[in-house]
Protein backbone atom coordinates (compact mmCIF):
# COMPACT_ATOMS: atom_id res chain seq x y z
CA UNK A 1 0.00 0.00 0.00
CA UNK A 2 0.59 3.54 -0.62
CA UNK A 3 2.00 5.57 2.49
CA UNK A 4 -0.06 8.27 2.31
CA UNK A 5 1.13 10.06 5.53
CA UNK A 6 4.67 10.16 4.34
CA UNK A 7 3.56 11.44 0.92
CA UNK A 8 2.32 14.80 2.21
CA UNK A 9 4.94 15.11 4.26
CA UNK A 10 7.09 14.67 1.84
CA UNK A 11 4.82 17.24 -0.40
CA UNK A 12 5.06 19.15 2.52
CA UNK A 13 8.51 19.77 2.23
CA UNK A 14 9.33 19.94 -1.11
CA UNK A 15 6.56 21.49 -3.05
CA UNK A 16 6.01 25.27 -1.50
CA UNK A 17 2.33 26.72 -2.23
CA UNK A 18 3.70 28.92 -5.47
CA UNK A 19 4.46 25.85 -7.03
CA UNK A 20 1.50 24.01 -6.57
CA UNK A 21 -0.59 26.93 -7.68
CA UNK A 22 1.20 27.16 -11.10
CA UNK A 23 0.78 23.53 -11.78
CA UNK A 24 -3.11 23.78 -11.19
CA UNK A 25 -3.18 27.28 -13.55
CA UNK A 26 -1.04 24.87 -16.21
CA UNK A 27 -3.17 22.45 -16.31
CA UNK A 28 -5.69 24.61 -16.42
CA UNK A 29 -4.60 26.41 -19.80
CA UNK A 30 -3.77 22.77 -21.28
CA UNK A 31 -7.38 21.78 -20.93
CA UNK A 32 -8.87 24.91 -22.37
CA UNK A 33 -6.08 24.89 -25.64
CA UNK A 34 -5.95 21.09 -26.47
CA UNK A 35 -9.93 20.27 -25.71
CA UNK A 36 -11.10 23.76 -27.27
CA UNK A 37 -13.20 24.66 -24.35
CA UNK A 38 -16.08 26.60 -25.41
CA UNK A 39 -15.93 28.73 -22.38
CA UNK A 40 -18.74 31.38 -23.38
CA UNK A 41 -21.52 28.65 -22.69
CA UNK A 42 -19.86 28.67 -19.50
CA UNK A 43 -22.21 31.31 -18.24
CA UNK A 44 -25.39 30.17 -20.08
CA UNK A 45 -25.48 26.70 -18.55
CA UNK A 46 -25.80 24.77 -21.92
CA UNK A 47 -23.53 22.04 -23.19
CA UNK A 48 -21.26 23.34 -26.07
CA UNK A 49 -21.63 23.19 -29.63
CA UNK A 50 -19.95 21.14 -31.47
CA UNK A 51 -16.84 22.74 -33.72
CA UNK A 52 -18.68 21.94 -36.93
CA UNK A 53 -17.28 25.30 -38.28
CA UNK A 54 -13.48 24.23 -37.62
CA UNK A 55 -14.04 20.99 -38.75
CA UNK A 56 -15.30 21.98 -42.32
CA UNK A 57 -12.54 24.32 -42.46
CA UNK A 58 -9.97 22.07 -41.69
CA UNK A 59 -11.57 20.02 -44.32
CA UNK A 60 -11.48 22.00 -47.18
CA UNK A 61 -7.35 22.93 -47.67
CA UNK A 62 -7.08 19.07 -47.12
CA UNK A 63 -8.77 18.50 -50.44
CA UNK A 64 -5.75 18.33 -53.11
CA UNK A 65 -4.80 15.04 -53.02
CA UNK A 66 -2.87 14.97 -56.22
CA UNK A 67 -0.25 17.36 -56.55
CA UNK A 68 0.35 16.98 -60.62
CA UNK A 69 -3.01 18.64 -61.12
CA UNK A 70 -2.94 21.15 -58.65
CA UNK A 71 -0.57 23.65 -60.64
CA UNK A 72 -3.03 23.07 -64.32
CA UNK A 73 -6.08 23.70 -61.69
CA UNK A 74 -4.44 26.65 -59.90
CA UNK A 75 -3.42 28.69 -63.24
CA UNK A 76 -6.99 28.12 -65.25
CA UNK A 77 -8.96 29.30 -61.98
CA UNK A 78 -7.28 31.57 -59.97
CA UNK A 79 -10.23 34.03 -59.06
CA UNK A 80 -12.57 31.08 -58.19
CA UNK A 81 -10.28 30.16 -55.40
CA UNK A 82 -9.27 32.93 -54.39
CA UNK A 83 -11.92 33.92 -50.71
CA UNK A 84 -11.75 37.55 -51.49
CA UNK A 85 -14.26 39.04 -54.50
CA UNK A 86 -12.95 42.17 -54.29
CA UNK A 87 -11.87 42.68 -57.84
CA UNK A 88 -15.36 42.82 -58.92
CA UNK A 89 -16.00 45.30 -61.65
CA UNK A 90 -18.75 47.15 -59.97
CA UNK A 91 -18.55 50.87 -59.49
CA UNK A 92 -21.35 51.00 -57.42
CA UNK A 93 -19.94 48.25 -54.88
CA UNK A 94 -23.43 46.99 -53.27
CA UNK A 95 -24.51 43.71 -55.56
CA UNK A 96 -27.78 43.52 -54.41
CA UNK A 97 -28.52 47.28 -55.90
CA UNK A 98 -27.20 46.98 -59.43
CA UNK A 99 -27.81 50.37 -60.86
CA UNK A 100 -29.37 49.97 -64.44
CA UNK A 101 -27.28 49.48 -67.37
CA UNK A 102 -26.03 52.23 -69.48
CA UNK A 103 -25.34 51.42 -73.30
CA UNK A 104 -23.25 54.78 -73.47
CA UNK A 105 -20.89 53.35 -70.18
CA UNK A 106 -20.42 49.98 -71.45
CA UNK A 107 -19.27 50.82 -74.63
CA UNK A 108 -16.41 53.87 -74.83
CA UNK A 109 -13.61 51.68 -74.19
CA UNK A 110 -14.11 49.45 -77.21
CA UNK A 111 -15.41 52.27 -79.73
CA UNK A 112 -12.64 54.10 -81.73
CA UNK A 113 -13.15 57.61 -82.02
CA UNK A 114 -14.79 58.11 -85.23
CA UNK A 115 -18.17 55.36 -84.21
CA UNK A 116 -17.33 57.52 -80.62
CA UNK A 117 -18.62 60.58 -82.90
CA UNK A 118 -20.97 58.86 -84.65
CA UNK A 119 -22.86 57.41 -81.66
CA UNK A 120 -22.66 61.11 -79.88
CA UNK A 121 -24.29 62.76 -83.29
CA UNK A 122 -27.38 59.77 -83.24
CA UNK A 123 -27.97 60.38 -79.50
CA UNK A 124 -27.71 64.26 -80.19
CA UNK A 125 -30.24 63.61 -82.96
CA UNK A 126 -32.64 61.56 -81.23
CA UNK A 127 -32.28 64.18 -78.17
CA UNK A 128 -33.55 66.83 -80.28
CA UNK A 129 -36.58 64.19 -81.49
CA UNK A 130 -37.68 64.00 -77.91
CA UNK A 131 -37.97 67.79 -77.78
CA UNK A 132 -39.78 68.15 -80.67
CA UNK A 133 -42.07 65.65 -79.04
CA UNK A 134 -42.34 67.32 -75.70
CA UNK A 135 -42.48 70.71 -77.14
CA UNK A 136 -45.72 69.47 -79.09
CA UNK A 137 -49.33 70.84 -77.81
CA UNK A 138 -51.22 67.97 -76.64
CA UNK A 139 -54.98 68.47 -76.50
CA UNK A 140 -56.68 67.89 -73.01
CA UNK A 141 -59.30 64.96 -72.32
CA UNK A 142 -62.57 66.81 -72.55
CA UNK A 143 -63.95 64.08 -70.45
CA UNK A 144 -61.49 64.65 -67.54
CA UNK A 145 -60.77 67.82 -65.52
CA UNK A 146 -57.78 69.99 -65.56
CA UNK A 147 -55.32 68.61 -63.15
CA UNK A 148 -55.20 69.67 -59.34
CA UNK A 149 -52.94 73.01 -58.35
CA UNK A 150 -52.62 71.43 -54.68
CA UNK A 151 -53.52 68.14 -53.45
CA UNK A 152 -53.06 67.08 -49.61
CA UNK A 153 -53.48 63.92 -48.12
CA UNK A 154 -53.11 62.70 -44.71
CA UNK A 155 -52.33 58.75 -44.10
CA UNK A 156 -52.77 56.70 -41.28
CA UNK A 157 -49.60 53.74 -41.62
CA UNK A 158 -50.36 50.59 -40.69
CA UNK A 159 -47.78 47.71 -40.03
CA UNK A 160 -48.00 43.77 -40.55
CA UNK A 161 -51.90 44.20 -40.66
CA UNK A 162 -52.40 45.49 -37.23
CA UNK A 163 -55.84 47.82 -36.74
CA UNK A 164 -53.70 50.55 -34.72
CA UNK A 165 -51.61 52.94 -36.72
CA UNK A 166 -48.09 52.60 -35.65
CA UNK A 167 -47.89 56.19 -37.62
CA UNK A 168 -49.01 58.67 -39.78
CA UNK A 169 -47.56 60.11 -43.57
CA UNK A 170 -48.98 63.25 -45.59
CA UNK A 171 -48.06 63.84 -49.15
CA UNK A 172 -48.12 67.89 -50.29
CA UNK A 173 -48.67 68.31 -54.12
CA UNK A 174 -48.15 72.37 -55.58
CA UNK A 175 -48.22 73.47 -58.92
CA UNK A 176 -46.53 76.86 -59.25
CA UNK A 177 -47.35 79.63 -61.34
CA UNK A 178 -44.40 79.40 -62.75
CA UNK A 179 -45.03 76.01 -64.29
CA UNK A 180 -42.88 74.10 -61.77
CA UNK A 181 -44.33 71.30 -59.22
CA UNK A 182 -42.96 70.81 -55.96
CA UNK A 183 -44.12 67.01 -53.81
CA UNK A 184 -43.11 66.16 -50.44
CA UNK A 185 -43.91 63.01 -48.73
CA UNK A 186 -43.07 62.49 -44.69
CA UNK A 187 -43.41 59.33 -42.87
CA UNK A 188 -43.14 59.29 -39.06
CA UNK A 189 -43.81 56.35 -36.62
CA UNK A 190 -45.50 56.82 -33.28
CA UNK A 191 -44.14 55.25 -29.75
CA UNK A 192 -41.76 52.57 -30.27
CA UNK A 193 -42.17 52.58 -33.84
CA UNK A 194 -40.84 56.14 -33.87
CA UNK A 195 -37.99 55.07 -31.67
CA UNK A 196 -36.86 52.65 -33.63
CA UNK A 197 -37.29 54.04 -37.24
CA UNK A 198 -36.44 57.84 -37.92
CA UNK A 199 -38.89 59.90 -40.08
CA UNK A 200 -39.21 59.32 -43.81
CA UNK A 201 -38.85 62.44 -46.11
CA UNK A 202 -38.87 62.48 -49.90
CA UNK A 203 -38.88 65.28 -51.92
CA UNK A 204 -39.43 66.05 -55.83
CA UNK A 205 -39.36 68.97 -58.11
CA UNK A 206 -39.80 69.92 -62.04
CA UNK A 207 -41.53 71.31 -64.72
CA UNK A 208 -44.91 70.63 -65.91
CA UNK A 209 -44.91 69.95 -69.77
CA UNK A 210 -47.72 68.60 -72.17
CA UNK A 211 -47.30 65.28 -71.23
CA UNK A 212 -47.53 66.05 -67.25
CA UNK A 213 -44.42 66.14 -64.96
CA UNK A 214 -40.78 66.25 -65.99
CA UNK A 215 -38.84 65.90 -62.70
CA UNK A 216 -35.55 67.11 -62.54
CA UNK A 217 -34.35 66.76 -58.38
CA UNK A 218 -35.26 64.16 -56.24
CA UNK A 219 -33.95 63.37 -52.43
CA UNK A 220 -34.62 60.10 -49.95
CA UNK A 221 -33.63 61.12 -46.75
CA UNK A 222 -34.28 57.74 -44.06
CA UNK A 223 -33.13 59.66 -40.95
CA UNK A 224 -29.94 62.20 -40.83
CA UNK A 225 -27.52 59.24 -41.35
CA UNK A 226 -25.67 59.63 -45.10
CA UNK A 227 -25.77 56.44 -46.25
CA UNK A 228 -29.56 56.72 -46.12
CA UNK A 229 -30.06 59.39 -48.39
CA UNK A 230 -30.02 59.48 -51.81
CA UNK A 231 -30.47 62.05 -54.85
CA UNK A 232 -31.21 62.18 -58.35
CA UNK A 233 -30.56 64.85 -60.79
CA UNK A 234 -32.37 64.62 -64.28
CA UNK A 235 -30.73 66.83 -66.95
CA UNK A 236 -33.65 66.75 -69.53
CA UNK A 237 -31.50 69.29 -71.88
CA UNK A 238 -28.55 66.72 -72.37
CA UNK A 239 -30.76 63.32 -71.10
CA UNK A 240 -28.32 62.41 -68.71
CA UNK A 241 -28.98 60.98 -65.00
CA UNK A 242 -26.93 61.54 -62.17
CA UNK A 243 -27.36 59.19 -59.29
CA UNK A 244 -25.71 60.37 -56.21
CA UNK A 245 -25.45 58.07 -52.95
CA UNK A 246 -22.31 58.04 -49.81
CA UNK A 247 -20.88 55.74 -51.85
CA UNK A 248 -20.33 58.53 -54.75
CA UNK A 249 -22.40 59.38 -58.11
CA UNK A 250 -23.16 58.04 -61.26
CA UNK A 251 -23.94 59.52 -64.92
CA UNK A 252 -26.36 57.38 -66.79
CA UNK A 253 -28.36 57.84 -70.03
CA UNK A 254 -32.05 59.23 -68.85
CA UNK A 255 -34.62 57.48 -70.72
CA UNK A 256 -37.85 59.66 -71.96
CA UNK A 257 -40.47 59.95 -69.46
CA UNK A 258 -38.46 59.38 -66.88
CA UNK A 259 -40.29 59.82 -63.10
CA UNK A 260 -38.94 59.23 -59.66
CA UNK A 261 -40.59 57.46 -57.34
CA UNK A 262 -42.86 59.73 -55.47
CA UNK A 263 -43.44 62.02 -58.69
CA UNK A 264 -44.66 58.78 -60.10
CA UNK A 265 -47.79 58.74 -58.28
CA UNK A 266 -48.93 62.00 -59.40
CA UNK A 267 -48.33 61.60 -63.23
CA UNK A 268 -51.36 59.71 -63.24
CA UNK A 269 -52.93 63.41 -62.80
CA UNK A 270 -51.71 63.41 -66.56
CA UNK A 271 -52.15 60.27 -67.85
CA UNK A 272 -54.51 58.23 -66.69
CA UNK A 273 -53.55 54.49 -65.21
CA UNK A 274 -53.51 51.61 -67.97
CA UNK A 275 -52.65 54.36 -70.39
CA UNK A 276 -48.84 53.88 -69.82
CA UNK A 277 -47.69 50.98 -67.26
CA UNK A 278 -44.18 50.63 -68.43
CA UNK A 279 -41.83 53.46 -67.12
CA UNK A 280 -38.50 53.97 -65.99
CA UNK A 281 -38.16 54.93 -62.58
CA UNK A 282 -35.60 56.05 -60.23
CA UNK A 283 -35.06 56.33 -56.35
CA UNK A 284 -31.50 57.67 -56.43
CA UNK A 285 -29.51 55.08 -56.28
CA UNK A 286 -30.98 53.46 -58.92
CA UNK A 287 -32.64 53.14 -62.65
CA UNK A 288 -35.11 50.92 -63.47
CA UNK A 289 -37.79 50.25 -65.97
CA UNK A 290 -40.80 49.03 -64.13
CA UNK A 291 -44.14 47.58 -65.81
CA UNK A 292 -47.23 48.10 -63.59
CA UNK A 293 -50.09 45.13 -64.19
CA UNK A 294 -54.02 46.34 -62.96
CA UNK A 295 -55.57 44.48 -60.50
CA UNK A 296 -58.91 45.32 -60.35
CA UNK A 297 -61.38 47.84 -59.23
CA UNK A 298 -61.71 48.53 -55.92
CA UNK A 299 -64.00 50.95 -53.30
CA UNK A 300 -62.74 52.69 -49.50
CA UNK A 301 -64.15 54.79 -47.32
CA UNK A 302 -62.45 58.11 -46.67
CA UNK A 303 -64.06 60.52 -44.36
CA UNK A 304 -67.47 58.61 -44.28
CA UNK A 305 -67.41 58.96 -48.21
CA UNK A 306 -67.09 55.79 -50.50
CA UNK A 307 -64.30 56.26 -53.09
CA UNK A 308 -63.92 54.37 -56.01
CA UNK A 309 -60.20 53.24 -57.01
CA UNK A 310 -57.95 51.52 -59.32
CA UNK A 311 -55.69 49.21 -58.10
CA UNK A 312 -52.21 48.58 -59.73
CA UNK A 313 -49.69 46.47 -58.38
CA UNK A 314 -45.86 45.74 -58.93
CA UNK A 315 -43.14 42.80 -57.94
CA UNK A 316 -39.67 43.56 -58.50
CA UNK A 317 -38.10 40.49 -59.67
CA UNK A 318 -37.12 37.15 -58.02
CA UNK A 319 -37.64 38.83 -54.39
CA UNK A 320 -40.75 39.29 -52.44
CA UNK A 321 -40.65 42.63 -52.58
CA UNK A 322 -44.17 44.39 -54.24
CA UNK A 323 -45.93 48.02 -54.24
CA UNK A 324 -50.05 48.44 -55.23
CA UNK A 325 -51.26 51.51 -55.24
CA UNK A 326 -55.02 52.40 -55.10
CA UNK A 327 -55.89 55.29 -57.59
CA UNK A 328 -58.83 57.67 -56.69
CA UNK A 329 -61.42 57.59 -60.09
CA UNK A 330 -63.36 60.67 -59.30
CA UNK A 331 -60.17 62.32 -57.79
CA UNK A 332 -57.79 62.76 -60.84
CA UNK A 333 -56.14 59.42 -60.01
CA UNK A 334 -54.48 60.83 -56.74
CA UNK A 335 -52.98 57.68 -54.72
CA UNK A 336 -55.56 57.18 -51.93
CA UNK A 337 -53.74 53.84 -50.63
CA UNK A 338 -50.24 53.03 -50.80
CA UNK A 339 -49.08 49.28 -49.62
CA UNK A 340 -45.43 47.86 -50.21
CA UNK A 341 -44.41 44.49 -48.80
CA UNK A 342 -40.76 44.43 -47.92
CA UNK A 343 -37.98 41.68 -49.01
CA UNK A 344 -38.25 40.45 -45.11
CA UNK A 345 -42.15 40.15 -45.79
CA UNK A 346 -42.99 43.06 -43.58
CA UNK A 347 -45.92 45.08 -45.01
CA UNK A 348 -46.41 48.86 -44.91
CA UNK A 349 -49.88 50.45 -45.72
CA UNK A 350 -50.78 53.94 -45.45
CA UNK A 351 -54.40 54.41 -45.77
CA UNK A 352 -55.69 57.84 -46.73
CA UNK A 353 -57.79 59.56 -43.93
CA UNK A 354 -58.20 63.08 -45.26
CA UNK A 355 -58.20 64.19 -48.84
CA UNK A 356 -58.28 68.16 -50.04
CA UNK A 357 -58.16 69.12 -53.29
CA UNK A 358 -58.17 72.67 -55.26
């Protein structure tokens, strides 16, 4: 048998405190390095994860087994392999936001300076086309009335279908004597809504023409914060676009009939829905042609009065993402309803609650 007694003694006298103390922190930092201690779920009481993440990484260098191979495979695809996409030829830098394509931007480079002159003297020419166009007198609609000098509307916002607003929105419409519009649309939230989302501005400003409203400045401004605020500036004399975001601006051709998106809305004041669903739009850090499909007819109550509407919807693409608007028939088409489901499925309505017109 083991003699205990004269083993702590023995401890006693050669092994001093100190010493003891630094072989229990040593073995200490040997458990926590070799057994890869997860040491966070320490203090939430649950058993640790396993290291799936280290495993598969270990996994993956370990793949080239064959080393003739490795040098044919490592010349022909160098990019693949490589973990950081970087070099990707993007100016704007955010892939999910591509901003629409430009034929006049993709093409420079290539074109020698003689189909360079060429291509400036057809877009020159076709410039001047669209002015001729604009410039023309278009008759009104006898069966319609002359478009609204001011329309206001007040909306109560709605989130995720609940029945209490979790905020309100107004949209101010002016027509100057000068011929110039001005819109301004605010969204605020109410209680913890407002806390956690700042207030909503756009803004929009043109000319009125023949064919209803040319804008030529438009601003999205989601709180004070810069990368949340965007601008557009329409040059209808030389048809370019100039997209302007924190990440820096772009110059892009501007299609005819251009509209942002909250001068959009209002164009209907012009030309009536159904009349002209395919349009290039822009919220300022992008261009886009969008084609609107009708949905039906529809009737709301607004102020105890029954309103008849049009309702036109949108989805953008492979996401989730869709905006319907409900169009006021006896009221110049002014946007009475406004509903966009996000890409995280959370829907935003604002319901008109007050309507004056002059």
């Amino acid at each position: 048998m083991i003699n205990t007694q004269g083993l702590r003694k023995w401890m006693r006298q050669h092994v001093s405190w100190r010493l003891g103390l630094a072989l229990c922190v040593s073995l200490l930092v040997h458990v926590l390095l070799v057994k890869e201690v997860a040491w966070q779920s320490w203090f939430s009481g649950e058993e640790p994860p396993p290291t799936l993440l280290s495993a598969q990484l270990e996994a993956a260098p370990a793949k080239p087994p064959v080393k003739a191979p490795v040098k044919a495979v490592a010349k022909e695809k160098p990019p693949v392999t490589k973990p950081d996409p970087a070099p990707k030829a993007n100016p704007v830098e955010d892939p999910p936001e591509p901003v629409a394509e430009s034929p006049v931007a993709s093409q420079p480079a290539e074109m020698s300076e003689q189909d360079t002159a060429q291509a400036e003297e057809a877009r020159q020419a076709e410039i001047a086309a669209w002015h001729e166009t604009d410039s023309a007198i278009v008759e009104p609609d006898a069966a319609l009335p002359p478009p609204y000098q001011r329309v206001s509307t007040e909306y109560a916002v709605f989130v995720n279908g609940e029945k209490q607003p979790a905020g309100s929105a107004k949209i101010d419409y002016a027509q100057e004597p000068s011929g110039q519009y001005s819109l301004r649309w605010v969204v605020e939230g109410r209680g913890l809504l407002k806390l956690l989302y700042p207030t909503l501005e756009q803004q929009s400003r043109g000319a009125i023409g023949p064919h209803g409203l040319k804008p030529q400045f438009y601003r999205y401004a989601f709180g004070s914060k810069a990368d949340k605020i965007y601008e557009a500036t329409l040059d209808w004399e030389t048809n370019f676009i100039t997209l302007k975001t924190s990440k820096g601006e772009q110059r892009l051709d501007l299609p005819r009939n251009t509209q942002d998106i909250l001068s959009f809305m209002y164009q209907f004041m012009f030309v009536p829905p159904l009349q002209e669903m395919h349009i290039a739009l822009t919220n300022g850090r992008r261009l886009n042609t969008y084609q609107y499909e009708f949905e039906g007819e529809d009737s709301m109550e607004i102020a105890d009065q029954a309103i008849q509407t049009v309702h036109i919807a949108h989805t953008r693409g492979e996401t989730d993402e869709k905006i319907e608007l409900w169009l006021a028939t006896d009221y110049r088409y002014v946007p009475v309803k406004i509903r966009k489901q996000e890409k995280n499925g959370m829907v935003i309505e604002q319901v008109a609650k007050r309507l004056i017109t002059e």
